[in-house]
PDB file of N, CA and C in Angstrom:
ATOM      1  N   UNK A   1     -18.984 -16.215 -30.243  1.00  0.00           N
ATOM      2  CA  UNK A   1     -18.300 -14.941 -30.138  1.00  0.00           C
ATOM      3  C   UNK A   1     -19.011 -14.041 -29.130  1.00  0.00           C
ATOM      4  N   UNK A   2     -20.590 -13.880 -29.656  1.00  0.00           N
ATOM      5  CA  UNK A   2     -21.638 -12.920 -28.146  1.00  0.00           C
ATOM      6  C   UNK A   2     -21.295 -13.791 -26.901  1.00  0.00           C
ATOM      7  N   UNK A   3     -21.391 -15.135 -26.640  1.00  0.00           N
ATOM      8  CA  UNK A   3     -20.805 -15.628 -25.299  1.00  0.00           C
ATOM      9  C   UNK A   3     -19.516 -15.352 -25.042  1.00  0.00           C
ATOM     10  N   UNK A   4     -18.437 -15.912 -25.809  1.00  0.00           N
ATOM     11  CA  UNK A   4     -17.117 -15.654 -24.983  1.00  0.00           C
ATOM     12  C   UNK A   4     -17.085 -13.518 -24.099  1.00  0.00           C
ATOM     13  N   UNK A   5     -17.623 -12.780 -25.153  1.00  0.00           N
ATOM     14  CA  UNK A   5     -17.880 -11.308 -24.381  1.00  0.00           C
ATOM     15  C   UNK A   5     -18.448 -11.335 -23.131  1.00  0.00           C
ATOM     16  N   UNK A   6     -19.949 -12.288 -23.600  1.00  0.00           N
ATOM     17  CA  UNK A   6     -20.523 -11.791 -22.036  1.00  0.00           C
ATOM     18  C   UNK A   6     -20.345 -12.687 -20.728  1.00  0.00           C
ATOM     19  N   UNK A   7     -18.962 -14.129 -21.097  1.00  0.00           N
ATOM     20  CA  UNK A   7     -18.609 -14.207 -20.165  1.00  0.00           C
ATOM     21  C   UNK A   7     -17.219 -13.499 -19.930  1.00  0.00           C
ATOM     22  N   UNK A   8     -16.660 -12.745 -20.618  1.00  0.00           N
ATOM     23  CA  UNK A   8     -15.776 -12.088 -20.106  1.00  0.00           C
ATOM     24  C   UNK A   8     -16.042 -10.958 -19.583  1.00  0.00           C
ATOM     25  N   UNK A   9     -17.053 -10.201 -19.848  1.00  0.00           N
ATOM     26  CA  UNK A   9     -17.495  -9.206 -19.141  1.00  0.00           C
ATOM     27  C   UNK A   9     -18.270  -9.678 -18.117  1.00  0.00           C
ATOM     28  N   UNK A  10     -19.138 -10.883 -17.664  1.00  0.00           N
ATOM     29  CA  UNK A  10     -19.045 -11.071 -16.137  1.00  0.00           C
ATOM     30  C   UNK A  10     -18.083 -11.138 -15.452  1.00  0.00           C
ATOM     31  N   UNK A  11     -17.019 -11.796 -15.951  1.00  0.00           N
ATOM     32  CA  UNK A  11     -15.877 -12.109 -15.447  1.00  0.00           C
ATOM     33  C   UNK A  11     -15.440 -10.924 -15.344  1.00  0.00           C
ATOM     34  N   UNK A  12     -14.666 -10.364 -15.858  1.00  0.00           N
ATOM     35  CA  UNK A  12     -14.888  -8.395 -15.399  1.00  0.00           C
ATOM     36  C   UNK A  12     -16.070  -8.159 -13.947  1.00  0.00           C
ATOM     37  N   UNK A  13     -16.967  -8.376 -14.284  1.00  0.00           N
ATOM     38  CA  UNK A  13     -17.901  -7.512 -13.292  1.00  0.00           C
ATOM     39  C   UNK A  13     -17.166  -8.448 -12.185  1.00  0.00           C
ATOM     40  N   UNK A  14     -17.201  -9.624 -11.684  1.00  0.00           N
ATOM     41  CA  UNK A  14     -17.263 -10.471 -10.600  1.00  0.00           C
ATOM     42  C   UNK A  14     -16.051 -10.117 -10.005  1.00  0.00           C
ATOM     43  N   UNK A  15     -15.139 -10.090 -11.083  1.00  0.00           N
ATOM     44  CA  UNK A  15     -13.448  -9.732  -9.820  1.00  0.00           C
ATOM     45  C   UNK A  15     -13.647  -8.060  -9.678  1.00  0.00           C
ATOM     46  N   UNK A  16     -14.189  -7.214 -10.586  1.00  0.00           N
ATOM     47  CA  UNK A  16     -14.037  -6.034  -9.671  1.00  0.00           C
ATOM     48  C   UNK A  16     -14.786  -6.217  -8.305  1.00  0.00           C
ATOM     49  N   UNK A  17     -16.124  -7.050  -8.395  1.00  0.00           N
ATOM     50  CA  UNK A  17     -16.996  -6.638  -7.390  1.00  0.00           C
ATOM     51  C   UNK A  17     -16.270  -7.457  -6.218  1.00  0.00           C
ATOM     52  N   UNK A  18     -15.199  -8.442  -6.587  1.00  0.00           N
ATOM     53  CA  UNK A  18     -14.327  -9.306  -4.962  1.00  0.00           C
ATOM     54  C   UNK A  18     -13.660  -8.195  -4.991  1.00  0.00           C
ATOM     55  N   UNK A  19     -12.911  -7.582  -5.869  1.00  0.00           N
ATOM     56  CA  UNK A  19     -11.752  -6.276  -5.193  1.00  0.00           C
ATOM     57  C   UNK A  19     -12.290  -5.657  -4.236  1.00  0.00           C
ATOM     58  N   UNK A  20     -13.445  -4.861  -4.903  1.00  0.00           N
ATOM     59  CA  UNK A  20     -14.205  -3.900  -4.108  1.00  0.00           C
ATOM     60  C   UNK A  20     -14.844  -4.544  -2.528  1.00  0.00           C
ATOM     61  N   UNK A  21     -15.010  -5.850  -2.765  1.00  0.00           N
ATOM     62  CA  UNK A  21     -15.587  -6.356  -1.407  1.00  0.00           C
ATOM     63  C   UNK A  21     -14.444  -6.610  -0.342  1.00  0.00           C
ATOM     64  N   UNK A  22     -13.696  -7.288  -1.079  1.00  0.00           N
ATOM     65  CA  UNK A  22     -12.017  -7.526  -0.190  1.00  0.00           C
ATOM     66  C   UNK A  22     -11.576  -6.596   0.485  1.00  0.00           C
ATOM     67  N   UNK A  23     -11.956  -5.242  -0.195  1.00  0.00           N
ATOM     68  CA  UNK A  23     -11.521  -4.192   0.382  1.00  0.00           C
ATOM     69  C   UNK A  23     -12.356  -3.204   1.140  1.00  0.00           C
ATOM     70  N   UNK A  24     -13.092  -3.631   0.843  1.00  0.00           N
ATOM     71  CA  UNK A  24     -14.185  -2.692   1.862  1.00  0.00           C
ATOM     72  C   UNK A  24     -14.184  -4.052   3.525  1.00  0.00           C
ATOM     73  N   UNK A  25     -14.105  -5.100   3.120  1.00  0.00           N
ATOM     74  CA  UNK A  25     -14.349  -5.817   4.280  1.00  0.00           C
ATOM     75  C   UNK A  25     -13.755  -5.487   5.844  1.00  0.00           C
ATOM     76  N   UNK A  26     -12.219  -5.621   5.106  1.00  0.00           N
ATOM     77  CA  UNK A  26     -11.041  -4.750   6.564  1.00  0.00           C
ATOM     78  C   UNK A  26     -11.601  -3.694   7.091  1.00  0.00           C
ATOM     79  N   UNK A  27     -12.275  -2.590   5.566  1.00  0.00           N
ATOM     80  CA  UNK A  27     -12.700  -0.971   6.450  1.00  0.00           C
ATOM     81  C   UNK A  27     -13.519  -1.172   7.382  1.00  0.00           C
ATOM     82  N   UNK A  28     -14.712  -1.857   7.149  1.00  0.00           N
ATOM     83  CA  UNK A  28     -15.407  -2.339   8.197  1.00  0.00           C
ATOM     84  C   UNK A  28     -15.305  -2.497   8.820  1.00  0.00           C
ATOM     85  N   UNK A  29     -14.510  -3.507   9.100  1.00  0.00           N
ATOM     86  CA  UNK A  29     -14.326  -4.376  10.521  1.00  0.00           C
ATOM     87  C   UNK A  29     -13.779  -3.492  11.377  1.00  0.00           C
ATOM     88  N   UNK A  30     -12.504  -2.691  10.302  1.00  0.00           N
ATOM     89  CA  UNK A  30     -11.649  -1.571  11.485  1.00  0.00           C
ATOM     90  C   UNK A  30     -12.970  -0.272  11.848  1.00  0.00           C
ATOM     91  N   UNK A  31     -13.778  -0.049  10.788  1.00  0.00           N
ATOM     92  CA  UNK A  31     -14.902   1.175  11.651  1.00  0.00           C
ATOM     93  C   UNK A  31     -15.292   0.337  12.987  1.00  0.00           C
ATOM     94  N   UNK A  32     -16.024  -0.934  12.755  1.00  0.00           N
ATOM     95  CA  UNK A  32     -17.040  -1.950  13.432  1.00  0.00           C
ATOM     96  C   UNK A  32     -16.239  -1.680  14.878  1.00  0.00           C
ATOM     97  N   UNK A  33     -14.503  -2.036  14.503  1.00  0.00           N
ATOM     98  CA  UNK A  33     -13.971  -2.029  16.592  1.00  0.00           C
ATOM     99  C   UNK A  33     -13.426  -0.921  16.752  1.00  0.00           C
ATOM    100  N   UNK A  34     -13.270   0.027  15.963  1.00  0.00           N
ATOM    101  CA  UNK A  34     -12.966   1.347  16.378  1.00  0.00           C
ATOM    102  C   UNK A  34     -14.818   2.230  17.389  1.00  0.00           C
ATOM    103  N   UNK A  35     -15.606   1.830  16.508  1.00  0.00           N
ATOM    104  CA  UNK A  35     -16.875   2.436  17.328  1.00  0.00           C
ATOM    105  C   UNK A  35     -17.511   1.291  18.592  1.00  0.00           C
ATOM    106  N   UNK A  36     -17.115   0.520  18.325  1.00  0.00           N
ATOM    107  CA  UNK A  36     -16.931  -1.013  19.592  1.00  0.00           C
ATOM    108  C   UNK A  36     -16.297   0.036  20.894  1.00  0.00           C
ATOM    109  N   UNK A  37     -15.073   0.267  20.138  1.00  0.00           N
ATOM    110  CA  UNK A  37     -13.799   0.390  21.654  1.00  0.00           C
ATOM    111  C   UNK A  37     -14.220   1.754  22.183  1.00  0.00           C
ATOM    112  N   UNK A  38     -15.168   2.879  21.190  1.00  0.00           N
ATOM    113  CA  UNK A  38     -15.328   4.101  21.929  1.00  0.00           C
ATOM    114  C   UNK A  38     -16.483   4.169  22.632  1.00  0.00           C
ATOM    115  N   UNK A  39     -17.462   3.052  22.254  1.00  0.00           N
ATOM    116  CA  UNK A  39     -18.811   3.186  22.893  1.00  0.00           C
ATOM    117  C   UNK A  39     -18.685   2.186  24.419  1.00  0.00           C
ATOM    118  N   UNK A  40     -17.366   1.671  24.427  1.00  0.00           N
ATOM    119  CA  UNK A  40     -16.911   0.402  25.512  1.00  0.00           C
ATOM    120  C   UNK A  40     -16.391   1.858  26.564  1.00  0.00           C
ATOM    121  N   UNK A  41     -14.919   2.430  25.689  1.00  0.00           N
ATOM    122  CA  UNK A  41     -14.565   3.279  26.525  1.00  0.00           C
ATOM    123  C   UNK A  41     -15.182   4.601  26.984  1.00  0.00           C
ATOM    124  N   UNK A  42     -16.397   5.130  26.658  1.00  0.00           N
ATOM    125  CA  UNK A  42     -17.376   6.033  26.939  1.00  0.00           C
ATOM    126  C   UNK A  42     -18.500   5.305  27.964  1.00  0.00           C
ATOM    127  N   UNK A  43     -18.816   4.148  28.157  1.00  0.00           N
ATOM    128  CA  UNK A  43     -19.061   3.651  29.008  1.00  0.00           C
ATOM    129  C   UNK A  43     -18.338   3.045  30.325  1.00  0.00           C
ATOM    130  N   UNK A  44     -17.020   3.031  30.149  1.00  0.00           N
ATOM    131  CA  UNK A  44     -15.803   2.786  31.612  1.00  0.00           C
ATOM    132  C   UNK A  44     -16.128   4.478  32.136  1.00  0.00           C
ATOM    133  N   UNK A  45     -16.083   5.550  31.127  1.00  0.00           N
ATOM    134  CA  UNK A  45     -15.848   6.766  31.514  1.00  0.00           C
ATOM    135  C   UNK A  45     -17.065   7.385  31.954  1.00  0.00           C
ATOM    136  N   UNK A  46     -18.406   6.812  32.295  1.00  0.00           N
ATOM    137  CA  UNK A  46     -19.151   7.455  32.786  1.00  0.00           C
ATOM    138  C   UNK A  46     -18.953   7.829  34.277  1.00  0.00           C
ATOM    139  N   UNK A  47     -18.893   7.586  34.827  1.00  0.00           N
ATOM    140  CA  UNK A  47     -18.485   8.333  36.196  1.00  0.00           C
ATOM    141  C   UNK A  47     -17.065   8.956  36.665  1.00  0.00           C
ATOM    142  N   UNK A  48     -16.251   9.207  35.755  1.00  0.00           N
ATOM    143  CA  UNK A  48     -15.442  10.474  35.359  1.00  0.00           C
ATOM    144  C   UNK A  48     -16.192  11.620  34.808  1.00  0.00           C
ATOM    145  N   UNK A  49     -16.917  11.135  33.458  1.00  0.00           N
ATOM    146  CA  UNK A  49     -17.330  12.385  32.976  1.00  0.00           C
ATOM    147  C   UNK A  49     -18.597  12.889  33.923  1.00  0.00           C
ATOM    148  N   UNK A  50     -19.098  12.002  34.949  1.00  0.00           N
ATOM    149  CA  UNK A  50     -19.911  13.386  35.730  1.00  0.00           C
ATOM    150  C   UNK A  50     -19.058  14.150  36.201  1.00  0.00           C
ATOM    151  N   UNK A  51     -17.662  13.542  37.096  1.00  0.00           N
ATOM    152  CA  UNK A  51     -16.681  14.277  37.338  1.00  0.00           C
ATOM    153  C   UNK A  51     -15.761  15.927  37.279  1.00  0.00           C
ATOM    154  N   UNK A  52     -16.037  15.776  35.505  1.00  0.00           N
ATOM    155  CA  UNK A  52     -15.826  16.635  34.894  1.00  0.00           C
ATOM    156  C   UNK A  52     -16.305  18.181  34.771  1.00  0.00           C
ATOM    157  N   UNK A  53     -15.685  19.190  34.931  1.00  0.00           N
ATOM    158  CA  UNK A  53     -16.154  20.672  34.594  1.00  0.00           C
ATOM    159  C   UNK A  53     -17.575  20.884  33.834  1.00  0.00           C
ATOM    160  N   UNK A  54     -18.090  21.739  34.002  1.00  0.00           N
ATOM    161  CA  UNK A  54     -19.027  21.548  32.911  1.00  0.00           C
ATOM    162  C   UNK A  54     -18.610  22.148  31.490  1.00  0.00           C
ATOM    163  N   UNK A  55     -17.914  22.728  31.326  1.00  0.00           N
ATOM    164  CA  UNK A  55     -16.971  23.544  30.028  1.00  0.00           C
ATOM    165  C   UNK A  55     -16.716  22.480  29.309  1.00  0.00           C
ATOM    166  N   UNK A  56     -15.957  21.466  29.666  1.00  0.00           N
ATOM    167  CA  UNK A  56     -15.834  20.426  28.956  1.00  0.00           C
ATOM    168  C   UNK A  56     -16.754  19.060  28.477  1.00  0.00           C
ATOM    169  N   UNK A  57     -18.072  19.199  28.868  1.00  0.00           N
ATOM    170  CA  UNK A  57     -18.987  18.226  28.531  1.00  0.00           C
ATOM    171  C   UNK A  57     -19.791  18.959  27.277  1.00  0.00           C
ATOM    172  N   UNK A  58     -19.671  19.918  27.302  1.00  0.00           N
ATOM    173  CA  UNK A  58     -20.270  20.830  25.709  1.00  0.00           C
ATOM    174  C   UNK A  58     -19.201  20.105  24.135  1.00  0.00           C
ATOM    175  N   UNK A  59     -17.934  19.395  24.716  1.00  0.00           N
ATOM    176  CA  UNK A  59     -17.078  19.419  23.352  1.00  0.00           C
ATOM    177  C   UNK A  59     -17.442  17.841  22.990  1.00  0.00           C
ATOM    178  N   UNK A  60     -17.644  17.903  22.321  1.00  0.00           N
ATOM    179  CA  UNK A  60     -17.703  16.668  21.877  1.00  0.00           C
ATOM    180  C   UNK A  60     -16.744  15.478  21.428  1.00  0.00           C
ATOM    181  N   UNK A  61     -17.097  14.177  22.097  1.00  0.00           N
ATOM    182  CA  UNK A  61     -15.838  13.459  21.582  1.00  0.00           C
ATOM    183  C   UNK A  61     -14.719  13.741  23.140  1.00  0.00           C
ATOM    184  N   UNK A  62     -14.966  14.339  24.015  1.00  0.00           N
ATOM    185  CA  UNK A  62     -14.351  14.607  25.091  1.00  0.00           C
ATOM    186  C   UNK A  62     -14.149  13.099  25.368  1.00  0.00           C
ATOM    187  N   UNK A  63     -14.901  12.279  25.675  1.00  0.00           N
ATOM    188  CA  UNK A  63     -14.378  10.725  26.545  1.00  0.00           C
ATOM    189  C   UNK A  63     -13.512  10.643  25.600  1.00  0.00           C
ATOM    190  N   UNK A  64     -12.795  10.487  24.650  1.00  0.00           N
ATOM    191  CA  UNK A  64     -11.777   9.873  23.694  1.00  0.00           C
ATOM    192  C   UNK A  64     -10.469  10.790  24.106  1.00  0.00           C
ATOM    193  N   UNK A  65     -10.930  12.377  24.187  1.00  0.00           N
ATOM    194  CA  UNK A  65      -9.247  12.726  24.550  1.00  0.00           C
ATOM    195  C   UNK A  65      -9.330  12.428  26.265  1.00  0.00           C
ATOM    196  N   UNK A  66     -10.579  12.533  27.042  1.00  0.00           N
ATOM    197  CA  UNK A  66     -10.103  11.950  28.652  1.00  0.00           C
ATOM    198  C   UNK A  66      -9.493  10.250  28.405  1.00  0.00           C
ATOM    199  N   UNK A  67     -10.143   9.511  27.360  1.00  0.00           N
ATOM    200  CA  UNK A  67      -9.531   8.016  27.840  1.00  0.00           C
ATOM    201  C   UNK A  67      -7.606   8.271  27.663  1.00  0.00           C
ATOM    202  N   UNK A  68      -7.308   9.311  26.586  1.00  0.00           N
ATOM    203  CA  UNK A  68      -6.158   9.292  25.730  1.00  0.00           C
ATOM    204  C   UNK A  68      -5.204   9.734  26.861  1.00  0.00           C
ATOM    205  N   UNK A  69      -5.546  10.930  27.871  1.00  0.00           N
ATOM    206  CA  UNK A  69      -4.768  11.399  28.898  1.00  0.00           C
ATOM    207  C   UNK A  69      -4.806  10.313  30.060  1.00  0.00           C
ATOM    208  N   UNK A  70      -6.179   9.747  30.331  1.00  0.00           N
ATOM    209  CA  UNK A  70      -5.489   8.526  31.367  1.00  0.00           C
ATOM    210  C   UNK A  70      -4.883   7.456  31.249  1.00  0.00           C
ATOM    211  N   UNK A  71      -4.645   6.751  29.916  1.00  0.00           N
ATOM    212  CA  UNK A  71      -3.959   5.552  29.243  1.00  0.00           C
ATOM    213  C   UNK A  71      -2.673   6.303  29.197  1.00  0.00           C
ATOM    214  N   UNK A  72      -2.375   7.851  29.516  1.00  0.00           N
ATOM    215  CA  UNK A  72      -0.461   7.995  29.181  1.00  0.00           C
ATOM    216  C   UNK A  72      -0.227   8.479  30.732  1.00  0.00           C
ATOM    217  N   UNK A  73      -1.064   8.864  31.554  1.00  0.00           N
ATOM    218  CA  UNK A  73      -1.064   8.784  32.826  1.00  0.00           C
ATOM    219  C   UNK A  73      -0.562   7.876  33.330  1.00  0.00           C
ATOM    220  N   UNK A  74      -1.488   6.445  33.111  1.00  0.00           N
ATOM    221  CA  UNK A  74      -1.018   5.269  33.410  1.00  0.00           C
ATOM    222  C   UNK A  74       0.359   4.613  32.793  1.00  0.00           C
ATOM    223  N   UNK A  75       0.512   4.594  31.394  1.00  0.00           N
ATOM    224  CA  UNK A  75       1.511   4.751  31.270  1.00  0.00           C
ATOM    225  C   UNK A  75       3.113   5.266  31.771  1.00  0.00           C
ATOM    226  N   UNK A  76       2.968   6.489  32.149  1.00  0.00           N
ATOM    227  CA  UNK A  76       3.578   6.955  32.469  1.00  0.00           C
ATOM    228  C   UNK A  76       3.988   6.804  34.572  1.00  0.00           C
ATOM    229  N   UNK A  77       3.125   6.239  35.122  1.00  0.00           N
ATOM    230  CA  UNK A  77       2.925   5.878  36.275  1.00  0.00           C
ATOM    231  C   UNK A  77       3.779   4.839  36.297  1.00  0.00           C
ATOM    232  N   UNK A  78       3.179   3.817  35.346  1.00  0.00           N
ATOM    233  CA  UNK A  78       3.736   2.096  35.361  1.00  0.00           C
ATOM    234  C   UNK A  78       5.564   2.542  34.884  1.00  0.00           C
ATOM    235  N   UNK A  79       5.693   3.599  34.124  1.00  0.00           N
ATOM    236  CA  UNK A  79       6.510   3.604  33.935  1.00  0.00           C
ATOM    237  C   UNK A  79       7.985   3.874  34.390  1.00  0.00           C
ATOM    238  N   UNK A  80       7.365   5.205  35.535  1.00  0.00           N
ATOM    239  CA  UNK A  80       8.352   5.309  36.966  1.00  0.00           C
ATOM    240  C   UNK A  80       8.205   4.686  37.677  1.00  0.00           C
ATOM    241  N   UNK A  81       6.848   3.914  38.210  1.00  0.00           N
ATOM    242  CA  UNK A  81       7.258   2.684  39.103  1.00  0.00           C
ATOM    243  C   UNK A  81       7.401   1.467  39.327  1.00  0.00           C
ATOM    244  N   UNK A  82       7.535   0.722  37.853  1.00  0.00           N
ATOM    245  CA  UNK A  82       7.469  -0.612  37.788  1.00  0.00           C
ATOM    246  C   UNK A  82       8.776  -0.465  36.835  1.00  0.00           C
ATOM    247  N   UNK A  83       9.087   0.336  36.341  1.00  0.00           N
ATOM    248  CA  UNK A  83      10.105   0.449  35.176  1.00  0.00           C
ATOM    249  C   UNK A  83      11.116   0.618  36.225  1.00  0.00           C
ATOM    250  N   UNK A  84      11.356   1.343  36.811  1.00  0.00           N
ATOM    251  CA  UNK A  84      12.507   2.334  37.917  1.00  0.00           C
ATOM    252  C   UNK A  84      12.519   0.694  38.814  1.00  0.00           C
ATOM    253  N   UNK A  85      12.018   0.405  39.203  1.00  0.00           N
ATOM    254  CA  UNK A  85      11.998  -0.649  40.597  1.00  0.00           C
ATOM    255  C   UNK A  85      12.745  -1.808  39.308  1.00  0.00           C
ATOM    256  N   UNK A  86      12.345  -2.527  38.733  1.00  0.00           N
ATOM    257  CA  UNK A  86      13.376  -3.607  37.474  1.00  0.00           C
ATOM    258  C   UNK A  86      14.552  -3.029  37.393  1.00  0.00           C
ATOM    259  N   UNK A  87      14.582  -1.760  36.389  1.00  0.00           N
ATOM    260  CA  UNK A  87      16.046  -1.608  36.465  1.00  0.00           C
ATOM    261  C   UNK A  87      17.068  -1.406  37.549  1.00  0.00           C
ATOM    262  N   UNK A  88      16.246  -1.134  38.479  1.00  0.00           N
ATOM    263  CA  UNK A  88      17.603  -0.304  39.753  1.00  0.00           C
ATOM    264  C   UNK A  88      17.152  -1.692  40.423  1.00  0.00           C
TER     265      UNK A  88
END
């Protein structure tokens, strides 16, 4: 009777502790390439941000909204001239 408890209460402990791991694993990985892709794209952006005003090197997190305006720049480039030239 004391065994069947205290293997059901490992058994308890062990699947909460896979829930909890299962689920923390994804968060990870998504922090792990989210701080990957900003420390990648803060390094493409070093010689823009010398570029830059000095007003704007005080804010922090600035390379993330400069990468955000040149990815819809480009966007928006590819989009009148590679888009416009296919359809017409």
């Amino acid at each position: 009777m004391i065994i069947e408890r205290i293997k059901k209460g490992l058994y308890l402990v062990r699947s909460t502790f896979l829930s909890g791991l299962f689920t923390l694993i994804p968060i990870a990985a998504t922090l792990f390439f989210l701080h990957f892709l900003y420390n990648l794209v803060a390094r493409m952006l070093a010689p823009v941000y010398k570029l830059e005003p000095a007003f704007l090197k005080v804010i922090p997190g600035i390379e993330f909204v400069i990468a955000i305006v040149l990815i819809l720049l480009l966007g928006i480039t590819l989009k009148v001239f590679i888009a416009h030239q296919v359809i017409h």
